[in-house]
PDB file of N, CA and C in Angstrom:
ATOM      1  N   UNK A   1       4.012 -30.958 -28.908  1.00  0.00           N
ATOM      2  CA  UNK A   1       2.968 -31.923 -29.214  1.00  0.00           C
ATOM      3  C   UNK A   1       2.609 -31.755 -30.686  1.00  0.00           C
ATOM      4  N   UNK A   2       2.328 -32.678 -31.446  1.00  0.00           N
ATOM      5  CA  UNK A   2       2.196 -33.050 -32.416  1.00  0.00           C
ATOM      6  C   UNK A   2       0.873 -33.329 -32.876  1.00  0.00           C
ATOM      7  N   UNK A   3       0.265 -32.889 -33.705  1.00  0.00           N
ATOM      8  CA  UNK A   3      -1.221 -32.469 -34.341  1.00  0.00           C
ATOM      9  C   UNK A   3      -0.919 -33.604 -35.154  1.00  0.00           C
ATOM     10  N   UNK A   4      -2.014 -34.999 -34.905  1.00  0.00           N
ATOM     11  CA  UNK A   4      -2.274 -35.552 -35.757  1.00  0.00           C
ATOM     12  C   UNK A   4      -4.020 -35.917 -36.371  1.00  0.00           C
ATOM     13  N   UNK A   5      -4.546 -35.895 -35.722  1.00  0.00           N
ATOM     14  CA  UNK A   5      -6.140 -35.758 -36.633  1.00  0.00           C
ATOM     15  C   UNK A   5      -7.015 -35.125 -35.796  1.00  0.00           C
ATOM     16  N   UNK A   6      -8.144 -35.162 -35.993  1.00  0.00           N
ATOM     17  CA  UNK A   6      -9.633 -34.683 -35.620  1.00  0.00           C
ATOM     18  C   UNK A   6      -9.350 -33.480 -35.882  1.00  0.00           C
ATOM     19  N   UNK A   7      -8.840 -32.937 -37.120  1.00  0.00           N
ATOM     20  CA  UNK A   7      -8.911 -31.503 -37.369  1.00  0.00           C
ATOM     21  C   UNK A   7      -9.837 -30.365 -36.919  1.00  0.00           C
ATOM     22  N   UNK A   8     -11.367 -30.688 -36.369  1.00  0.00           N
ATOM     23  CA  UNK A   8     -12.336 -30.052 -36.412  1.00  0.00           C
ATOM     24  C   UNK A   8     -12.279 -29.758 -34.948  1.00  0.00           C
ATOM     25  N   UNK A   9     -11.563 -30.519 -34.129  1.00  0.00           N
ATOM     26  CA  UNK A   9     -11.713 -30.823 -32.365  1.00  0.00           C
ATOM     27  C   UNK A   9     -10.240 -30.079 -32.033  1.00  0.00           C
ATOM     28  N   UNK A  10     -10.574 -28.942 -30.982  1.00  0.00           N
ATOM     29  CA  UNK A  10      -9.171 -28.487 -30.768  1.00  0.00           C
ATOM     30  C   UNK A  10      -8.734 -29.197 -29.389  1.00  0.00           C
ATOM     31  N   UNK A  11      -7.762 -29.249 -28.823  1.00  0.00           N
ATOM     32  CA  UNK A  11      -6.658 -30.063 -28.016  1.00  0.00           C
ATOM     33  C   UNK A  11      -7.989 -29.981 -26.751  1.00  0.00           C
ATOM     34  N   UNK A  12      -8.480 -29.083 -26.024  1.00  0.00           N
ATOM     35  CA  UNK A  12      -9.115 -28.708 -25.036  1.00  0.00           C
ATOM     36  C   UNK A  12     -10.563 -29.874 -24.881  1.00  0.00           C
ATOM     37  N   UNK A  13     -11.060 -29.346 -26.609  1.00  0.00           N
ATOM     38  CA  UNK A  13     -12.204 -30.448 -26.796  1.00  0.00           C
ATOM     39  C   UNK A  13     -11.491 -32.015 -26.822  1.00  0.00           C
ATOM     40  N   UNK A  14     -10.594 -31.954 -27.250  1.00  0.00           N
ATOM     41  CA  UNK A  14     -10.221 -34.072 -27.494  1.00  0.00           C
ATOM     42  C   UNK A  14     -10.435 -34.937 -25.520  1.00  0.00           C
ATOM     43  N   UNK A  15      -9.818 -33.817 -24.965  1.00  0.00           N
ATOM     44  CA  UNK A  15      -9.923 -34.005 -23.462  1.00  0.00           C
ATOM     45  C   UNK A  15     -10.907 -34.260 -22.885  1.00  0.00           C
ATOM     46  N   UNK A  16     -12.631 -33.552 -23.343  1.00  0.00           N
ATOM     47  CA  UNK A  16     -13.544 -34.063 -22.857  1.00  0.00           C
ATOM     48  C   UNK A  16     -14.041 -35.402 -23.710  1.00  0.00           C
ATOM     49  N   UNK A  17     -13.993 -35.297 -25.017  1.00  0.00           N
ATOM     50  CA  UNK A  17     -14.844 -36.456 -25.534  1.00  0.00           C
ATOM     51  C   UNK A  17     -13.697 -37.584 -24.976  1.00  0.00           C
ATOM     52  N   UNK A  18     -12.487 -37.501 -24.881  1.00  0.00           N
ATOM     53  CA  UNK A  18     -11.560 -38.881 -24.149  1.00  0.00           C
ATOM     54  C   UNK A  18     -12.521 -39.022 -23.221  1.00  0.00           C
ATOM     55  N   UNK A  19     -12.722 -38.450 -22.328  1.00  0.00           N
ATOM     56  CA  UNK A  19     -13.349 -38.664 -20.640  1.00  0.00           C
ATOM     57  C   UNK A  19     -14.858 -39.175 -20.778  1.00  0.00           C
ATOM     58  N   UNK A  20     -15.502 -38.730 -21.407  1.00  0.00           N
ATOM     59  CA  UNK A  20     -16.635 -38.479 -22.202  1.00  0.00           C
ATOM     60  C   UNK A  20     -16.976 -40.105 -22.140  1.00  0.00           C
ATOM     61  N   UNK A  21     -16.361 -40.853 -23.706  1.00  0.00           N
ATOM     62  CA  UNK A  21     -15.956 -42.021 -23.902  1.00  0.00           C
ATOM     63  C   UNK A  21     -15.926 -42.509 -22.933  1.00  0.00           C
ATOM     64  N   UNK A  22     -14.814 -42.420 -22.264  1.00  0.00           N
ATOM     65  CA  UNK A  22     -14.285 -43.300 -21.199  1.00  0.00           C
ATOM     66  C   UNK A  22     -15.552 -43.386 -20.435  1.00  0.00           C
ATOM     67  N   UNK A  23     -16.444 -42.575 -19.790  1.00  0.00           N
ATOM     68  CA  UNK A  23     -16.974 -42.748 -18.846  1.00  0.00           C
ATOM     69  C   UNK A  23     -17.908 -43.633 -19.523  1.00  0.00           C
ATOM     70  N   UNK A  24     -18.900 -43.488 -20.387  1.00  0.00           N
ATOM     71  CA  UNK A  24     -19.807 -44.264 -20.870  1.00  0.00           C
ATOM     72  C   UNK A  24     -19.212 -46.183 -21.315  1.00  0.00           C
ATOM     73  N   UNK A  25     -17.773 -46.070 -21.807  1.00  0.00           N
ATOM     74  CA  UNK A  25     -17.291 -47.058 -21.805  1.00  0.00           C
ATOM     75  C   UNK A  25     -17.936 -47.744 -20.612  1.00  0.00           C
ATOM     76  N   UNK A  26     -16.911 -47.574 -19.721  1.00  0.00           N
ATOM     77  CA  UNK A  26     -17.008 -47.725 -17.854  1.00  0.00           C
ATOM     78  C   UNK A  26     -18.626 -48.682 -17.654  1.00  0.00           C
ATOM     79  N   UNK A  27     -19.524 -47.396 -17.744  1.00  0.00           N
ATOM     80  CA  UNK A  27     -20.782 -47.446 -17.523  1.00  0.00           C
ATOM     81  C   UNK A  27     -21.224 -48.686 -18.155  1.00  0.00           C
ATOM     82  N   UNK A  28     -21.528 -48.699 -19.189  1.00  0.00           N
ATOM     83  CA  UNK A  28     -21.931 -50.154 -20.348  1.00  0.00           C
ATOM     84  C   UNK A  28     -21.059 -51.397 -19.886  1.00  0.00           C
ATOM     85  N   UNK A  29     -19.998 -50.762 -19.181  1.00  0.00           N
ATOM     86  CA  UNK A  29     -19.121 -52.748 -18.837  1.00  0.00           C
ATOM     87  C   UNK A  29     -19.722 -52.887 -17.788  1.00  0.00           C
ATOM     88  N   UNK A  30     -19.645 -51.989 -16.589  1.00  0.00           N
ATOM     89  CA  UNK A  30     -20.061 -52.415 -15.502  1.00  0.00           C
ATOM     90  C   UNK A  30     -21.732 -53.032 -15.181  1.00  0.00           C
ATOM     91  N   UNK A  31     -22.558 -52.173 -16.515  1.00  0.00           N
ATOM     92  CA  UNK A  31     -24.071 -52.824 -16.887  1.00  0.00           C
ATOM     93  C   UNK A  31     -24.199 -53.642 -17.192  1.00  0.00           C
ATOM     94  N   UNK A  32     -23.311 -54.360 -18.251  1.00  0.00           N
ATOM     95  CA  UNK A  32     -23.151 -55.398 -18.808  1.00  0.00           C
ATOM     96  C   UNK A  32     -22.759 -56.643 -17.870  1.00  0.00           C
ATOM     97  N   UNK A  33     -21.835 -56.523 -17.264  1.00  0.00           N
ATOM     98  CA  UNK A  33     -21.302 -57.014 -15.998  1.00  0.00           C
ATOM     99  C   UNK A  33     -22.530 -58.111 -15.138  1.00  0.00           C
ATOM    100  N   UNK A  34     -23.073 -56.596 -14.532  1.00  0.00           N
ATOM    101  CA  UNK A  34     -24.321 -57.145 -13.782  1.00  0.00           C
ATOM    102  C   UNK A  34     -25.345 -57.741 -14.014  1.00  0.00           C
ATOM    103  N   UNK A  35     -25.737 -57.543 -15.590  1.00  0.00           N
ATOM    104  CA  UNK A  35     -26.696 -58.185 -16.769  1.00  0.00           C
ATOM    105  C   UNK A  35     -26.190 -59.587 -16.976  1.00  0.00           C
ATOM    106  N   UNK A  36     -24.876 -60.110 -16.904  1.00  0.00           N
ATOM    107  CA  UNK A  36     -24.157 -61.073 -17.257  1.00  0.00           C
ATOM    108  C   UNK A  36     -24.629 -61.970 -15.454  1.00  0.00           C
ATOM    109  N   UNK A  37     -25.127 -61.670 -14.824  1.00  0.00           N
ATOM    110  CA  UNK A  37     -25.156 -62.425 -13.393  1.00  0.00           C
ATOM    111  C   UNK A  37     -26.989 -62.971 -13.769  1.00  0.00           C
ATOM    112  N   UNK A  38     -27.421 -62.078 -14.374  1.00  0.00           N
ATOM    113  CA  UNK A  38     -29.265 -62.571 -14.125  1.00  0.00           C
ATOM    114  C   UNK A  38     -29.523 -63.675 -15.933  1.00  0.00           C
ATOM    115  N   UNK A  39     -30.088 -64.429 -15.876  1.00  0.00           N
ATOM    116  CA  UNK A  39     -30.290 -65.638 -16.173  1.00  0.00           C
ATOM    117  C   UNK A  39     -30.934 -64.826 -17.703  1.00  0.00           C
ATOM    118  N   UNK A  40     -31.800 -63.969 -17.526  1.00  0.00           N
ATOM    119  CA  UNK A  40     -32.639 -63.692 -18.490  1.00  0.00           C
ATOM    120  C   UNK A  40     -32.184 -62.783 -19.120  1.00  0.00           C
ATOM    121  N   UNK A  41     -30.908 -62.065 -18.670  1.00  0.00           N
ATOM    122  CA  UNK A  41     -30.387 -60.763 -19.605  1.00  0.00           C
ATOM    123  C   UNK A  41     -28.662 -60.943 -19.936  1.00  0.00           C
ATOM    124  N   UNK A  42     -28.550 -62.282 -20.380  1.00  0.00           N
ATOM    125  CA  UNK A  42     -27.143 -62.759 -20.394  1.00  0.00           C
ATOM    126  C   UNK A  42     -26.915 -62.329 -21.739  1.00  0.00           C
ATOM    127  N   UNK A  43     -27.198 -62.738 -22.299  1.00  0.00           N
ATOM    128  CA  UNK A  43     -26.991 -62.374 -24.183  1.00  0.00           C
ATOM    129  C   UNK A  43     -26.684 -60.506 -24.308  1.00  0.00           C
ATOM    130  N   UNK A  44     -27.810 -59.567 -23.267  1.00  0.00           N
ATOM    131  CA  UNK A  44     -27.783 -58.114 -23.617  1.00  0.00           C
ATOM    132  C   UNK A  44     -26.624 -57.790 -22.483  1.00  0.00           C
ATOM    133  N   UNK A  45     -25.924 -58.625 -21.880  1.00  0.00           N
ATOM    134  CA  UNK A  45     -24.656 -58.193 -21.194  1.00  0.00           C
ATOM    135  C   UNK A  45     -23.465 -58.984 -21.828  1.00  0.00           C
ATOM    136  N   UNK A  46     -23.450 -59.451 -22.600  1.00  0.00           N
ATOM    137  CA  UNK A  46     -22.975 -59.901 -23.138  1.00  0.00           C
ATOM    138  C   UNK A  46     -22.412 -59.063 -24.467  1.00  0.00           C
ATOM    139  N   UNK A  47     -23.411 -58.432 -24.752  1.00  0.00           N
ATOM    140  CA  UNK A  47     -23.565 -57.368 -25.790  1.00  0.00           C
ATOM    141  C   UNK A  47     -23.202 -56.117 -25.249  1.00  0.00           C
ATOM    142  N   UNK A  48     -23.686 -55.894 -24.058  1.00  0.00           N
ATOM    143  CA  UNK A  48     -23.089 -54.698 -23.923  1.00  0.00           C
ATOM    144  C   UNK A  48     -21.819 -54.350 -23.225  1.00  0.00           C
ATOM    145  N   UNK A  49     -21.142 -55.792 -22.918  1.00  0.00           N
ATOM    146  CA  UNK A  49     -19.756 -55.322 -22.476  1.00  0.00           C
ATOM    147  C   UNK A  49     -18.866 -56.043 -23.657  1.00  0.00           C
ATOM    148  N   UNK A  50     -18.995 -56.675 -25.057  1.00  0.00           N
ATOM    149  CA  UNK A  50     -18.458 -56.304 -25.974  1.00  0.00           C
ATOM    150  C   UNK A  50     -17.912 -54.488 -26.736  1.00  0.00           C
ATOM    151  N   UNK A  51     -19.534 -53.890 -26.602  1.00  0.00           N
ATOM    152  CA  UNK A  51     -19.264 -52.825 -27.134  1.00  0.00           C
ATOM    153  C   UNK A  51     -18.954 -52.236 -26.472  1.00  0.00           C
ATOM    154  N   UNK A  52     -18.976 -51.997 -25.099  1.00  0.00           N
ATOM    155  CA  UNK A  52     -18.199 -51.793 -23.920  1.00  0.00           C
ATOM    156  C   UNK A  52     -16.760 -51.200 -24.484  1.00  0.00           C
ATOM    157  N   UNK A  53     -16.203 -52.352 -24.705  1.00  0.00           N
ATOM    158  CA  UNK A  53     -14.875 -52.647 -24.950  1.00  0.00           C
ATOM    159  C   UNK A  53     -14.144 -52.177 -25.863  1.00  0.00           C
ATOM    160  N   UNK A  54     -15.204 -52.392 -27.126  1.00  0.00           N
ATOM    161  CA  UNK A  54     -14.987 -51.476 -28.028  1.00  0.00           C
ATOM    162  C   UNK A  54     -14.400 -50.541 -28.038  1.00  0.00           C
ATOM    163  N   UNK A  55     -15.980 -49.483 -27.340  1.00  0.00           N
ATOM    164  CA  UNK A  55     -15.747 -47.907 -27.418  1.00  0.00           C
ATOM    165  C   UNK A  55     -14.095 -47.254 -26.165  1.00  0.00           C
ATOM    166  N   UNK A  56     -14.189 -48.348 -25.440  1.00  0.00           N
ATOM    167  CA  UNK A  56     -12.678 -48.268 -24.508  1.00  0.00           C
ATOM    168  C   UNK A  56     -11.511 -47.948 -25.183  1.00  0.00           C
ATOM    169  N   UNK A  57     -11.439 -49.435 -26.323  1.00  0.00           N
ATOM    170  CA  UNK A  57     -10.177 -49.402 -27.001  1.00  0.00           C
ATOM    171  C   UNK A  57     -10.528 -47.849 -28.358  1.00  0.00           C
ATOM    172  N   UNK A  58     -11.082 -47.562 -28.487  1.00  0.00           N
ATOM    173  CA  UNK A  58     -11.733 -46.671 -29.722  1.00  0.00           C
ATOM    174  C   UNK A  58     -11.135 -45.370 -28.966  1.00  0.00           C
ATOM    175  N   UNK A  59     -11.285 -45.295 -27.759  1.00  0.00           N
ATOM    176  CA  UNK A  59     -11.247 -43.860 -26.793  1.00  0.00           C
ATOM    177  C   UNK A  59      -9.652 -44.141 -26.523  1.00  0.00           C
ATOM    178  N   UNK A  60      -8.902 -45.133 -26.237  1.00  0.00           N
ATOM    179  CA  UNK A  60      -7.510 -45.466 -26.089  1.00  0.00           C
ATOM    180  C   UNK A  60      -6.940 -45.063 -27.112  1.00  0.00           C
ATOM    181  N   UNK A  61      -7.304 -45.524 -28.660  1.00  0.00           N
ATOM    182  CA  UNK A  61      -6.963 -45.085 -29.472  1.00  0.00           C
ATOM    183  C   UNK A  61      -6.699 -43.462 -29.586  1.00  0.00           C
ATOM    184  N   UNK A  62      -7.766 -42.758 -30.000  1.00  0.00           N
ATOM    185  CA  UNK A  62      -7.806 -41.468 -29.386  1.00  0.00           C
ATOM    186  C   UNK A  62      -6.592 -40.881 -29.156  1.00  0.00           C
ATOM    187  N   UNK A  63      -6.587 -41.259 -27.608  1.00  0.00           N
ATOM    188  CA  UNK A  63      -5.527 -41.070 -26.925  1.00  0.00           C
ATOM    189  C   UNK A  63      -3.995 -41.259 -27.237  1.00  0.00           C
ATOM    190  N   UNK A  64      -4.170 -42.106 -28.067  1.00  0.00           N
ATOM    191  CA  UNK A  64      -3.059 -42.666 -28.437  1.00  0.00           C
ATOM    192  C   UNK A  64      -2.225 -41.478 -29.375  1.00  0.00           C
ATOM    193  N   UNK A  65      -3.246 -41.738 -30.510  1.00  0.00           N
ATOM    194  CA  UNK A  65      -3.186 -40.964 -31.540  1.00  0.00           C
ATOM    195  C   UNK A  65      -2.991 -39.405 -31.937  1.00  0.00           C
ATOM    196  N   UNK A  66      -3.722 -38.875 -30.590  1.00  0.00           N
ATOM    197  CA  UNK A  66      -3.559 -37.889 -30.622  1.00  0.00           C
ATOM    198  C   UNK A  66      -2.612 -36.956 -29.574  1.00  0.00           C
ATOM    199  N   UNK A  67      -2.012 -37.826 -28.599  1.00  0.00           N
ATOM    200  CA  UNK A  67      -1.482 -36.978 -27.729  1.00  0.00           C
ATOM    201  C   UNK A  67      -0.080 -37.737 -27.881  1.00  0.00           C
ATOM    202  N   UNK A  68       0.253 -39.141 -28.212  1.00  0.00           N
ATOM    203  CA  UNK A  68       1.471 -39.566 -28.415  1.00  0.00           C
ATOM    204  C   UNK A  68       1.713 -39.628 -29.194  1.00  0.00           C
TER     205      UNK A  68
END
């Protein structure tokens, strides 16, 4: 395996903040989700399963980057 960034994070740590990420990803879509059904909180689910998405592809990256 091949060391390419987060110099400061050793292999053990990249594993939790992936999961880490991921889970809060998860969390914010599926909030967002349900925010996206009620009339009055469409815009803040809207918002929050953009950044949702974001932090998904951000944590994919990650992954990407650092283990392939």
């Amino acid at each position: 395996m091949k060391f390419h960034g987060l110099p400061f994070v050793s292999t053990h740590n990249v594993v939790y903040v992936v999961i880490i990420l991921g889970a809060i990803g998860f969390y914010f879509l599926s909030k967002g989700i349900s925010q996206l059904g009620k009339e009055s909180q469409v815009e803040v689910g809207r918002t929050n399963v953009i950044y949702s998405v974001i932090l998904l592809l951000m944590d994919a990256a990650i992954f990407y980057f650092y283990y392939l």
